[in-house]
C-alpha atoms as a PDB file:
ATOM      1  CA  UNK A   1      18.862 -19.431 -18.227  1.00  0.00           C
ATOM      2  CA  UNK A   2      15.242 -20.661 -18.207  1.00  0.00           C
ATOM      3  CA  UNK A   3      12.889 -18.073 -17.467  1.00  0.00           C
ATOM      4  CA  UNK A   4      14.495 -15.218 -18.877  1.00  0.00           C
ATOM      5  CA  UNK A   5      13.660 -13.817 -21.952  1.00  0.00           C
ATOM      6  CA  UNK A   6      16.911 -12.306 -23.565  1.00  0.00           C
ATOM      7  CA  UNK A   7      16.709 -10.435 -26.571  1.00  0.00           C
ATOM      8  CA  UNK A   8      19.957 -10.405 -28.927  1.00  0.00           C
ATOM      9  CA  UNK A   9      21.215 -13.592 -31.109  1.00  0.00           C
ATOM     10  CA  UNK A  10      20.579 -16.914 -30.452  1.00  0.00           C
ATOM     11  CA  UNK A  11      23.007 -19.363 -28.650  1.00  0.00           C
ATOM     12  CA  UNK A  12      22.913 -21.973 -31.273  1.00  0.00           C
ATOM     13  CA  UNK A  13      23.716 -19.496 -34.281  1.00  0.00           C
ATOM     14  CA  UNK A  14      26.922 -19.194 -32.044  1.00  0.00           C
ATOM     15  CA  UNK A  15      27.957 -22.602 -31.824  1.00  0.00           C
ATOM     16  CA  UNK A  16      27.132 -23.217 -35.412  1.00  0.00           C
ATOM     17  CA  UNK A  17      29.529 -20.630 -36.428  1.00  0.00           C
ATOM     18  CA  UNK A  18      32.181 -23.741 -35.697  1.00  0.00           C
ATOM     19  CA  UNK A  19      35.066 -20.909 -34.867  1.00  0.00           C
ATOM     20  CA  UNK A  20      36.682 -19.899 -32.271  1.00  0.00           C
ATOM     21  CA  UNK A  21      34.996 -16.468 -31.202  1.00  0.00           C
ATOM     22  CA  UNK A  22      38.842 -15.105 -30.725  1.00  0.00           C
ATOM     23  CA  UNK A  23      39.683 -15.176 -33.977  1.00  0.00           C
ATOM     24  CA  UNK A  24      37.089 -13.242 -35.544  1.00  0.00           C
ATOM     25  CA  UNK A  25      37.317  -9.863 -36.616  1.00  0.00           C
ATOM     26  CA  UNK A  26      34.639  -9.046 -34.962  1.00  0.00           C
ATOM     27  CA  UNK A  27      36.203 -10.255 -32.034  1.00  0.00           C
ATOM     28  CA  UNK A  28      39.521  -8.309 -32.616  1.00  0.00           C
ATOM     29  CA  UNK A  29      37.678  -5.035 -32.778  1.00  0.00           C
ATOM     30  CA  UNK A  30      36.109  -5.715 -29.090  1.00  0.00           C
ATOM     31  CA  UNK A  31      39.245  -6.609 -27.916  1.00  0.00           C
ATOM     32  CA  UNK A  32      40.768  -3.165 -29.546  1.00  0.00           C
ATOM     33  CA  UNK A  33      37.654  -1.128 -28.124  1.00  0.00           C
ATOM     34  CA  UNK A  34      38.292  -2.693 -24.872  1.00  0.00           C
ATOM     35  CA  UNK A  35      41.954  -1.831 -24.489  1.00  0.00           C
ATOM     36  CA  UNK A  36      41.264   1.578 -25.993  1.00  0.00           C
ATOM     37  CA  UNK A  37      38.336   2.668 -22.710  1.00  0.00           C
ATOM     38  CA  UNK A  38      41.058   0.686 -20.279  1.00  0.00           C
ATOM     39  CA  UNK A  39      43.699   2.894 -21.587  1.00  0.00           C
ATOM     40  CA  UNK A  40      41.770   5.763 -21.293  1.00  0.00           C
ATOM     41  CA  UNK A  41      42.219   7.482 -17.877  1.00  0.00           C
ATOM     42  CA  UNK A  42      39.353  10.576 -17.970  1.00  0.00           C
ATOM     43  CA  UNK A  43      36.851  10.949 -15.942  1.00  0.00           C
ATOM     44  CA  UNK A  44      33.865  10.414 -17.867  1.00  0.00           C
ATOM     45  CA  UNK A  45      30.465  12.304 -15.561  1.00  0.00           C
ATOM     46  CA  UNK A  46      28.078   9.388 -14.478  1.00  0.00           C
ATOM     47  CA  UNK A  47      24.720   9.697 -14.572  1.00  0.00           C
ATOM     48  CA  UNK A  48      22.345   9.650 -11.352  1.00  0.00           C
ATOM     49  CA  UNK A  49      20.640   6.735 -11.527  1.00  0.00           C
ATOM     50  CA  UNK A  50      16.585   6.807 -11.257  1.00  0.00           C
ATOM     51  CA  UNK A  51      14.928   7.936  -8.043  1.00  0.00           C
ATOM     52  CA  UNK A  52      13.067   4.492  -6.779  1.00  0.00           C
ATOM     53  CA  UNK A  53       9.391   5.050  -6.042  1.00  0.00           C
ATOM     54  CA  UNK A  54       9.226   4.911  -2.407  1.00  0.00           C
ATOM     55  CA  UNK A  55       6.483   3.939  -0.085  1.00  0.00           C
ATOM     56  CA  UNK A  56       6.833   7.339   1.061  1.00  0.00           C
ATOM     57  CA  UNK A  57       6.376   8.688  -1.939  1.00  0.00           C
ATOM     58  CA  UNK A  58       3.524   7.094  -2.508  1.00  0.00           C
ATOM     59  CA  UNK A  59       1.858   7.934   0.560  1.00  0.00           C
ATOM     60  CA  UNK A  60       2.333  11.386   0.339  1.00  0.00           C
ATOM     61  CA  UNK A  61       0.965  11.602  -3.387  1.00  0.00           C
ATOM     62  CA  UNK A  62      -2.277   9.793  -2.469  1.00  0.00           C
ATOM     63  CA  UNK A  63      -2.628  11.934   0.515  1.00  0.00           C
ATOM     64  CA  UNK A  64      -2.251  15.241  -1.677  1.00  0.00           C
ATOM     65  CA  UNK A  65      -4.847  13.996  -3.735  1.00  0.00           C
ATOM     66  CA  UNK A  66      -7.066  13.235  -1.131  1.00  0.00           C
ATOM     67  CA  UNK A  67      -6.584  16.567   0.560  1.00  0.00           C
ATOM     68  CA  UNK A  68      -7.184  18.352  -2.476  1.00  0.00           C
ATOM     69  CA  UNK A  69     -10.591  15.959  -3.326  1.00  0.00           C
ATOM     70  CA  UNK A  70     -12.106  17.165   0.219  1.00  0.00           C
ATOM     71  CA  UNK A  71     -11.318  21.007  -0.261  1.00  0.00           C
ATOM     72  CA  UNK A  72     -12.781  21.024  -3.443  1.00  0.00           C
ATOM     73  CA  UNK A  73     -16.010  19.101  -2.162  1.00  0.00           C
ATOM     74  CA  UNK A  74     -15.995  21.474   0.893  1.00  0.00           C
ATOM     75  CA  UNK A  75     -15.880  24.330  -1.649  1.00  0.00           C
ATOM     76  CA  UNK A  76     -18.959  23.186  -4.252  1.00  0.00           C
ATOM     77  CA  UNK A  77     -21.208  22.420  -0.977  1.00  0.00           C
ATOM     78  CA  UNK A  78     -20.181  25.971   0.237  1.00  0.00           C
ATOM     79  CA  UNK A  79     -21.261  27.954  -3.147  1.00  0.00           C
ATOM     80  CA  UNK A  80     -24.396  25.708  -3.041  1.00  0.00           C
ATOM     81  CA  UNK A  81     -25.443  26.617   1.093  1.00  0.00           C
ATOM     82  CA  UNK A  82     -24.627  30.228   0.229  1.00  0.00           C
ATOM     83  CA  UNK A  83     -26.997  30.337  -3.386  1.00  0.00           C
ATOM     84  CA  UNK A  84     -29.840  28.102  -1.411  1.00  0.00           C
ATOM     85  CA  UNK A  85     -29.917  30.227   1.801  1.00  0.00           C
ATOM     86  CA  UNK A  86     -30.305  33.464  -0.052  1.00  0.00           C
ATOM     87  CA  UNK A  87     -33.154  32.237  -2.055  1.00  0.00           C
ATOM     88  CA  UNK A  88     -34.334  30.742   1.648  1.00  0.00           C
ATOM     89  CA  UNK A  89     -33.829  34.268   3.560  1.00  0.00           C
ATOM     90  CA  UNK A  90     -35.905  35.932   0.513  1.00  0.00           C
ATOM     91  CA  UNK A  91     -38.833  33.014   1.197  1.00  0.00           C
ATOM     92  CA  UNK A  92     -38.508  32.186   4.505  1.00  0.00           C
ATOM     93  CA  UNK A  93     -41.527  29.693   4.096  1.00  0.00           C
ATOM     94  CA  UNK A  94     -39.522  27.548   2.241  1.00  0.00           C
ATOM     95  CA  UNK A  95     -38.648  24.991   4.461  1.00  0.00           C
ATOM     96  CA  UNK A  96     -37.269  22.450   1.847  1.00  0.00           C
ATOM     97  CA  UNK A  97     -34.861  24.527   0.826  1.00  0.00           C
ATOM     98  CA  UNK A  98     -33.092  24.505   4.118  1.00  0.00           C
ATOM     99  CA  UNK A  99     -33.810  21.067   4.693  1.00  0.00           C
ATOM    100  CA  UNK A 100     -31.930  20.345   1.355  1.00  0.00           C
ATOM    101  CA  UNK A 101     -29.049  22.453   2.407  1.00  0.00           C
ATOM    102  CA  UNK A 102     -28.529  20.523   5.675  1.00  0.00           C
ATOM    103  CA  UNK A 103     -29.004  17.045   3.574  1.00  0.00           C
ATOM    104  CA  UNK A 104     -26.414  18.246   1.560  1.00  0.00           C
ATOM    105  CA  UNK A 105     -24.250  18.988   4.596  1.00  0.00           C
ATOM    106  CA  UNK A 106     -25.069  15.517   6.297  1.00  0.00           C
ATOM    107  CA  UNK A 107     -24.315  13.763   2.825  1.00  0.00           C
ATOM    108  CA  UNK A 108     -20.890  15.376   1.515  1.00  0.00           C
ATOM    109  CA  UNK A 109     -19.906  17.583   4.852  1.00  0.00           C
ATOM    110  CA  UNK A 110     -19.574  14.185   7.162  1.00  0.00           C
ATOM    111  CA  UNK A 111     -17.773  12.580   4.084  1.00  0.00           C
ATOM    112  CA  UNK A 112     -15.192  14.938   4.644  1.00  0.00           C
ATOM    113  CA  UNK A 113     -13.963  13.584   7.490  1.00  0.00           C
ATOM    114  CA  UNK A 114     -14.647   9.885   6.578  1.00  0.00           C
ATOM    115  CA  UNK A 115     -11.814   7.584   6.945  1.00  0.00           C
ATOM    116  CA  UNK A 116      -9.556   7.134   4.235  1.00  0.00           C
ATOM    117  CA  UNK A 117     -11.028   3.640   2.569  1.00  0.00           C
ATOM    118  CA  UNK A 118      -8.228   0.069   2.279  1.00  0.00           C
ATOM    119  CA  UNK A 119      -9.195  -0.260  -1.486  1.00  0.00           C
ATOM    120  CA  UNK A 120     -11.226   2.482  -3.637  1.00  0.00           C
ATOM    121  CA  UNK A 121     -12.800   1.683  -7.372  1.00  0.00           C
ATOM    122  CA  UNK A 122     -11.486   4.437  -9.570  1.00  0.00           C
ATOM    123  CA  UNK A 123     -12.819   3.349 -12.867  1.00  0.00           C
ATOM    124  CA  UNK A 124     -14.275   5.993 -15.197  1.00  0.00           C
ATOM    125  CA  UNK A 125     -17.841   4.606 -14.403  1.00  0.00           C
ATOM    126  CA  UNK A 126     -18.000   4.375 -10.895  1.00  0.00           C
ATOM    127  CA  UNK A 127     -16.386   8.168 -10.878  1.00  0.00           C
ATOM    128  CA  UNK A 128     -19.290   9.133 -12.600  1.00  0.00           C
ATOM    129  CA  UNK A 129     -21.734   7.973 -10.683  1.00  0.00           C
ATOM    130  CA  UNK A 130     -20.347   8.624  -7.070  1.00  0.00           C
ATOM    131  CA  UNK A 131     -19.832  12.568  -8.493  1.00  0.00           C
ATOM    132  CA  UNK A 132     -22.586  12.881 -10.201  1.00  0.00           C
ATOM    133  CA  UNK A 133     -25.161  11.021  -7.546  1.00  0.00           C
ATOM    134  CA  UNK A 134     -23.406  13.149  -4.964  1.00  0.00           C
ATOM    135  CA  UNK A 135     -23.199  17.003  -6.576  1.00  0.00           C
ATOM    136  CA  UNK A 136     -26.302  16.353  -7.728  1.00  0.00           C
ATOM    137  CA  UNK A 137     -27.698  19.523  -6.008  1.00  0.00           C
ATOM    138  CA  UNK A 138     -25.661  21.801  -7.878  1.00  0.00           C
ATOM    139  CA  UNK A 139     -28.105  20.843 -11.043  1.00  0.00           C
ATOM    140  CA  UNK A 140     -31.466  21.228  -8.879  1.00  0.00           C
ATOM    141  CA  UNK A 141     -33.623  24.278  -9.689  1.00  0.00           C
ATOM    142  CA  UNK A 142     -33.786  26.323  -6.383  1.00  0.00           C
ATOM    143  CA  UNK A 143     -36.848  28.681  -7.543  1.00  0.00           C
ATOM    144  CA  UNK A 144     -40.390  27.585  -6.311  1.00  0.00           C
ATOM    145  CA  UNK A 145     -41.709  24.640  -8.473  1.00  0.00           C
ATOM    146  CA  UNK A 146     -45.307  22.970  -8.634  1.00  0.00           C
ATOM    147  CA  UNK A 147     -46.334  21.995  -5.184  1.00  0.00           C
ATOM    148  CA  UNK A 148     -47.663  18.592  -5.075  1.00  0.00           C
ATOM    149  CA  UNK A 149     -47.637  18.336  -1.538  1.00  0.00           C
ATOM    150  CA  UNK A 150     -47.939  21.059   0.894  1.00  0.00           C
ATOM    151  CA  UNK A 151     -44.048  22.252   2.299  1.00  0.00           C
ATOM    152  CA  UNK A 152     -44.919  20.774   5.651  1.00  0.00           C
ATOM    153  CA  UNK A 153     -45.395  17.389   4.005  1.00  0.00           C
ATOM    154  CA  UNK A 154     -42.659  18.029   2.106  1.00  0.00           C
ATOM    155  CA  UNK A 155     -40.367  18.381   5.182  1.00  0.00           C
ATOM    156  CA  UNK A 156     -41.642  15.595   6.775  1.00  0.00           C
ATOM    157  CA  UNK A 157     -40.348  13.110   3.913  1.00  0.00           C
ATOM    158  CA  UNK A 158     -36.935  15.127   3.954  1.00  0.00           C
ATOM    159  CA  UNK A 159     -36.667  15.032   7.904  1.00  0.00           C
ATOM    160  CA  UNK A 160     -37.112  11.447   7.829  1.00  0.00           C
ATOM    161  CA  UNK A 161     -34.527  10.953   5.710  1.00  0.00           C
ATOM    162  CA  UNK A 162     -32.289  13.023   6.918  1.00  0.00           C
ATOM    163  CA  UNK A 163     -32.483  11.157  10.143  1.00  0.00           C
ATOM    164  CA  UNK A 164     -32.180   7.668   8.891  1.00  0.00           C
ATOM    165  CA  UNK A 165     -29.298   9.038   6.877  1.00  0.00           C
ATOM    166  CA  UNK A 166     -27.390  10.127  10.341  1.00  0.00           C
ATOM    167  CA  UNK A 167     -28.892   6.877  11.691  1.00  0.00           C
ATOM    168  CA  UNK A 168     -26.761   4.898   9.271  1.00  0.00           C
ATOM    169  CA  UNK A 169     -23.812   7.202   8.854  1.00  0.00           C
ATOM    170  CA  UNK A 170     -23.688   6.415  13.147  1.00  0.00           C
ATOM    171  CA  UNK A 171     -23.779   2.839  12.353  1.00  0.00           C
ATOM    172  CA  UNK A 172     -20.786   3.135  10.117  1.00  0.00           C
ATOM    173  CA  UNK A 173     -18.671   5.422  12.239  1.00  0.00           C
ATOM    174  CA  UNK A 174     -16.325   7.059   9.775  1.00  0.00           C
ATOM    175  CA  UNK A 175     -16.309   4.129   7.435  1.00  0.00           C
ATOM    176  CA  UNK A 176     -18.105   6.025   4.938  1.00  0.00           C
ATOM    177  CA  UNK A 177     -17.540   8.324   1.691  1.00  0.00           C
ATOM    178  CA  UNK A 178     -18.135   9.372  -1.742  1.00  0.00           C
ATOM    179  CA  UNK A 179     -16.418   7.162  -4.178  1.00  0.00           C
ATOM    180  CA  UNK A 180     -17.167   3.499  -4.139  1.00  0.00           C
ATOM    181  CA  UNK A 181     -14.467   1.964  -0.948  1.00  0.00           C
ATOM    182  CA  UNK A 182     -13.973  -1.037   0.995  1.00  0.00           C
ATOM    183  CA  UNK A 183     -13.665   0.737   4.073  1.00  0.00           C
ATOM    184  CA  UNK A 184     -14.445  -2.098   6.157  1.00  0.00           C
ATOM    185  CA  UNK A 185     -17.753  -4.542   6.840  1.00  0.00           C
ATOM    186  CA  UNK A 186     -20.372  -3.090   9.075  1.00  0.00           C
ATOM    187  CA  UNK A 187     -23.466  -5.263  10.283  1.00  0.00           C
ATOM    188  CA  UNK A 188     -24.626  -3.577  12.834  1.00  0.00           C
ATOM    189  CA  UNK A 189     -27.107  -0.929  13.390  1.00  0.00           C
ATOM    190  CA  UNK A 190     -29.193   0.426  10.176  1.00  0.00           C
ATOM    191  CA  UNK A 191     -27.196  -2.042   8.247  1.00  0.00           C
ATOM    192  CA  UNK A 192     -29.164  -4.971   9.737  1.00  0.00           C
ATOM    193  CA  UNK A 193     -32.677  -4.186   7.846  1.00  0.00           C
ATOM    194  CA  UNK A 194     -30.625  -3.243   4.093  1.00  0.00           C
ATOM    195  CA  UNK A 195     -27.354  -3.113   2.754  1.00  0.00           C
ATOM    196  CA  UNK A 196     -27.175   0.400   1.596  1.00  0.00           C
ATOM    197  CA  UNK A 197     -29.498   2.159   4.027  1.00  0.00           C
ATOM    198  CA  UNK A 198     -28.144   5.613   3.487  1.00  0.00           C
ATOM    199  CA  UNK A 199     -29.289   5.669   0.224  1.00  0.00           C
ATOM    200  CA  UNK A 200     -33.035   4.911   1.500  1.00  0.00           C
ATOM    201  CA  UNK A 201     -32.165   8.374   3.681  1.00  0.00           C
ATOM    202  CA  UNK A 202     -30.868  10.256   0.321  1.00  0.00           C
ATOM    203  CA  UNK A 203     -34.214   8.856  -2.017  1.00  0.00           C
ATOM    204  CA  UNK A 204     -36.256  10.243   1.153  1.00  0.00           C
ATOM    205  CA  UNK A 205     -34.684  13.573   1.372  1.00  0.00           C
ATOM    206  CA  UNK A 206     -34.601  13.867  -2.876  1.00  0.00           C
ATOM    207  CA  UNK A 207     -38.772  13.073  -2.769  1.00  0.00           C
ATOM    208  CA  UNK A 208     -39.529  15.476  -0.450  1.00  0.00           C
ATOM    209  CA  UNK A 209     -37.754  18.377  -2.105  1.00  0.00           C
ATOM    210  CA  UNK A 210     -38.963  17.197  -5.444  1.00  0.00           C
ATOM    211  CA  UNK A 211     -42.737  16.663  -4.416  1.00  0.00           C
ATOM    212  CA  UNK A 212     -42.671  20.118  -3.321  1.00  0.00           C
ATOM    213  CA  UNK A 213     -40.664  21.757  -5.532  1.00  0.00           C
ATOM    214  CA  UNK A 214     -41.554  19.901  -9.037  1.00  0.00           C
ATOM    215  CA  UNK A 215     -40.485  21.115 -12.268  1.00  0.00           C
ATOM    216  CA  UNK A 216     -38.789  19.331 -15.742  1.00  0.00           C
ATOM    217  CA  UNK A 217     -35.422  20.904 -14.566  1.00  0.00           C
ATOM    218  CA  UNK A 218     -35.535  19.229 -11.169  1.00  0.00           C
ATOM    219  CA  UNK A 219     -37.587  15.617 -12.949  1.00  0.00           C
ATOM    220  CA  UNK A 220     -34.322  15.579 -14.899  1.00  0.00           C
ATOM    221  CA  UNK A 221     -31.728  15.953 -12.381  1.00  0.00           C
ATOM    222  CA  UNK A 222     -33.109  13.921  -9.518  1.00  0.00           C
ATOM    223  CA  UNK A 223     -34.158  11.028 -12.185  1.00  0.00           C
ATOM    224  CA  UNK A 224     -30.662  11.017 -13.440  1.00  0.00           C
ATOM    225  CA  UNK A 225     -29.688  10.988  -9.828  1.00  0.00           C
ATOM    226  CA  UNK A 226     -31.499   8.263  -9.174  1.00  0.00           C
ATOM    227  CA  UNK A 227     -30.237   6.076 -11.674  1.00  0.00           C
ATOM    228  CA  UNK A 228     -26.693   7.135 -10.697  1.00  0.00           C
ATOM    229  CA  UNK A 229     -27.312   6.041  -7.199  1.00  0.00           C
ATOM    230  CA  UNK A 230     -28.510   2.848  -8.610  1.00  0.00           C
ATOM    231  CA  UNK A 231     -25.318   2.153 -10.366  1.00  0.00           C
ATOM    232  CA  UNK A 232     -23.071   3.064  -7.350  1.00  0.00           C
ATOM    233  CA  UNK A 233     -24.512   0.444  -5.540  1.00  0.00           C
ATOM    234  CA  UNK A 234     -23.801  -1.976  -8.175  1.00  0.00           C
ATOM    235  CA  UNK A 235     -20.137  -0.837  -8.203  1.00  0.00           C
ATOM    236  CA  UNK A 236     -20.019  -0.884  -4.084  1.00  0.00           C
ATOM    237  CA  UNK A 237     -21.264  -4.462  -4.092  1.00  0.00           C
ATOM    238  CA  UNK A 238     -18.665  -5.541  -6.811  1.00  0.00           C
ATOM    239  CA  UNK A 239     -16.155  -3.762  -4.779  1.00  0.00           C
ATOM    240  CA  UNK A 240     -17.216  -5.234  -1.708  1.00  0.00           C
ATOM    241  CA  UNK A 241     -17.456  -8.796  -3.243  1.00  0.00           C
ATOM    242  CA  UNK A 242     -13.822  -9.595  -2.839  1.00  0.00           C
ATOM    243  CA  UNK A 243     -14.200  -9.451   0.811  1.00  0.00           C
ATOM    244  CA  UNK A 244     -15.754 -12.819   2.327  1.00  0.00           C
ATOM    245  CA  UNK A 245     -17.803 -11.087   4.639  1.00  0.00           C
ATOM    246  CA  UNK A 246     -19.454  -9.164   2.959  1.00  0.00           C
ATOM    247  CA  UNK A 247     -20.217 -12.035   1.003  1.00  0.00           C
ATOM    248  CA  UNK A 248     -21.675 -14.014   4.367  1.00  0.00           C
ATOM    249  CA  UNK A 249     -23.605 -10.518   5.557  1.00  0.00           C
ATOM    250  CA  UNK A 250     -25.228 -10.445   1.515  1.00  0.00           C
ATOM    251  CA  UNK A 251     -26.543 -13.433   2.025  1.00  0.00           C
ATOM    252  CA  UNK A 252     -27.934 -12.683   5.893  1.00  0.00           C
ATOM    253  CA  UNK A 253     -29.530  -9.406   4.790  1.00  0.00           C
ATOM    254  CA  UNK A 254     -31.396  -9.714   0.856  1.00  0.00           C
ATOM    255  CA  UNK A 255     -32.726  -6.399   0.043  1.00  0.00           C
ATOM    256  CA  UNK A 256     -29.973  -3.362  -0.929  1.00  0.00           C
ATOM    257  CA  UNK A 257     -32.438  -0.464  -0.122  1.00  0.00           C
ATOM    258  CA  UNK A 258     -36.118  -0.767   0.104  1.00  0.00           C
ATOM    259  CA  UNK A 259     -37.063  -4.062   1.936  1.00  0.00           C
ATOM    260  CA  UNK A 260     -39.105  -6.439   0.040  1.00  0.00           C
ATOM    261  CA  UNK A 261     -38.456  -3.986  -3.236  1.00  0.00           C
ATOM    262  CA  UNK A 262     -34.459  -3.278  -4.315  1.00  0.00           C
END
């Protein structure tokens, strides 16, 4: 039949054969075979055949996994508030600190509760990059740095961001998360001035705590984060490319960040 791909011997080796398939030997021994299992009245045990992979199945298996993704975020940010806010109760002047605690409670505690995204980009580099960009804090150096600003200053940049941040997580509702997602097309709100505002809110919050806290551990970490960030982005937008709105917002609103800049 056309279409089908059927391994075994081909038809026309058959018909060149120029004998009638009956009278073969080989023939004669199928026939024998066949009257032998037709004679042969014993129950023979059949075996189950496969379990089909049902919708169900599938359902439940991606929501285990998701489940088990947003305990073990829930845990990380938990060991992290509890190290930061004993340094903070031993310095209480150390405003930053806290401020970076309740960043990293606005940034992966809402997430928890995000709404499970239509189509999510699991390849080895995006992974990286949303983990990494996101449990980034784990890496930062909590002990006093080099102040280059004063802490008030300090707080200021991290307050600001931590507010736009909220600003654009409102615009997006619960259409938000760690790994790269199309969760839907939002225009509205933050999202009219850049396409990625909340990452304007996480660069603000990251300066702040860095200006005031500066050290080669902490240059390290928040550079890498940085250029993690960066390549999120880059893997949202490819993400989000398939969708044709998106495509007709991109080309309403230019910049992905900093207007005029990125």
């Amino acid at each position: 039949m056309s279409g089908i791909d059927t391994p075994g011997v081909p038809e026309s080796a058959g018909r060149a054969a120029g004998a009638n398939p009956a009278a073969t030997p080989d023939s004669a021994d199928r026939t024998d075979r066949t009257v032998h299992a037709t004679s042969d009245s014993t129950p023979r045990p059949q075996c189950a055949a496969p379990t089909a992979r049902t919708p169900e199945t599938l359902d439940l298996r991606e929501a285990a996994v998701e489940i088990l993704a947003r305990v073990a975020a829930a845990t990380l940010l938990s060991l992290f508030a509890y190290a930061a806010i004993k340094r903070w109760l031993a310095d209480p002047t150390r405003i930053t600190l806290v401020l970076l605690v309740v960043g990293a409670f606005v940034t992966v505690g809402l997430s928890l509760f995000a709404r499970v995204p239509l189509r999510r980009d699991w390849t080895p580099f995006a992974f990286v990059c949303a983990i990494g960009g996101t449990f980034y804090f784990l890496a930062v150096r909590l002990a006093p740095g080099i102040q280059l600003i004063p802490e008030t200053a300090g707080a200021a940049l991290q307050l600001s961001g931590i507010f736009w941040e909220l600003f654009a997580k409102a615009s997006l509702r619960r259409s938000f998360g760690i790994l790269p997602a199309n969760r839907g097309v939002v225009s509205g709100g933050a999202y009219r001035f850049v396409r990625h505002p909340m990452y304007l809110g996480y660069f603000l919050l990251d300066l702040g705590f860095l200006l005031v806290n500066f050290g080669i551990q902490n240059v390290i970490v928040y550079g890498c984060q940085f250029a993690l960030q960066v390549g999120r982005i880059v893997r949202e937008e490819k993400l989000l490319s398939h969708d044709e709105r998106y495509r007709a917002y991109r080309s309403k609103v230019k910049f992905r960040v900093i207007p005029g800049v990125f």
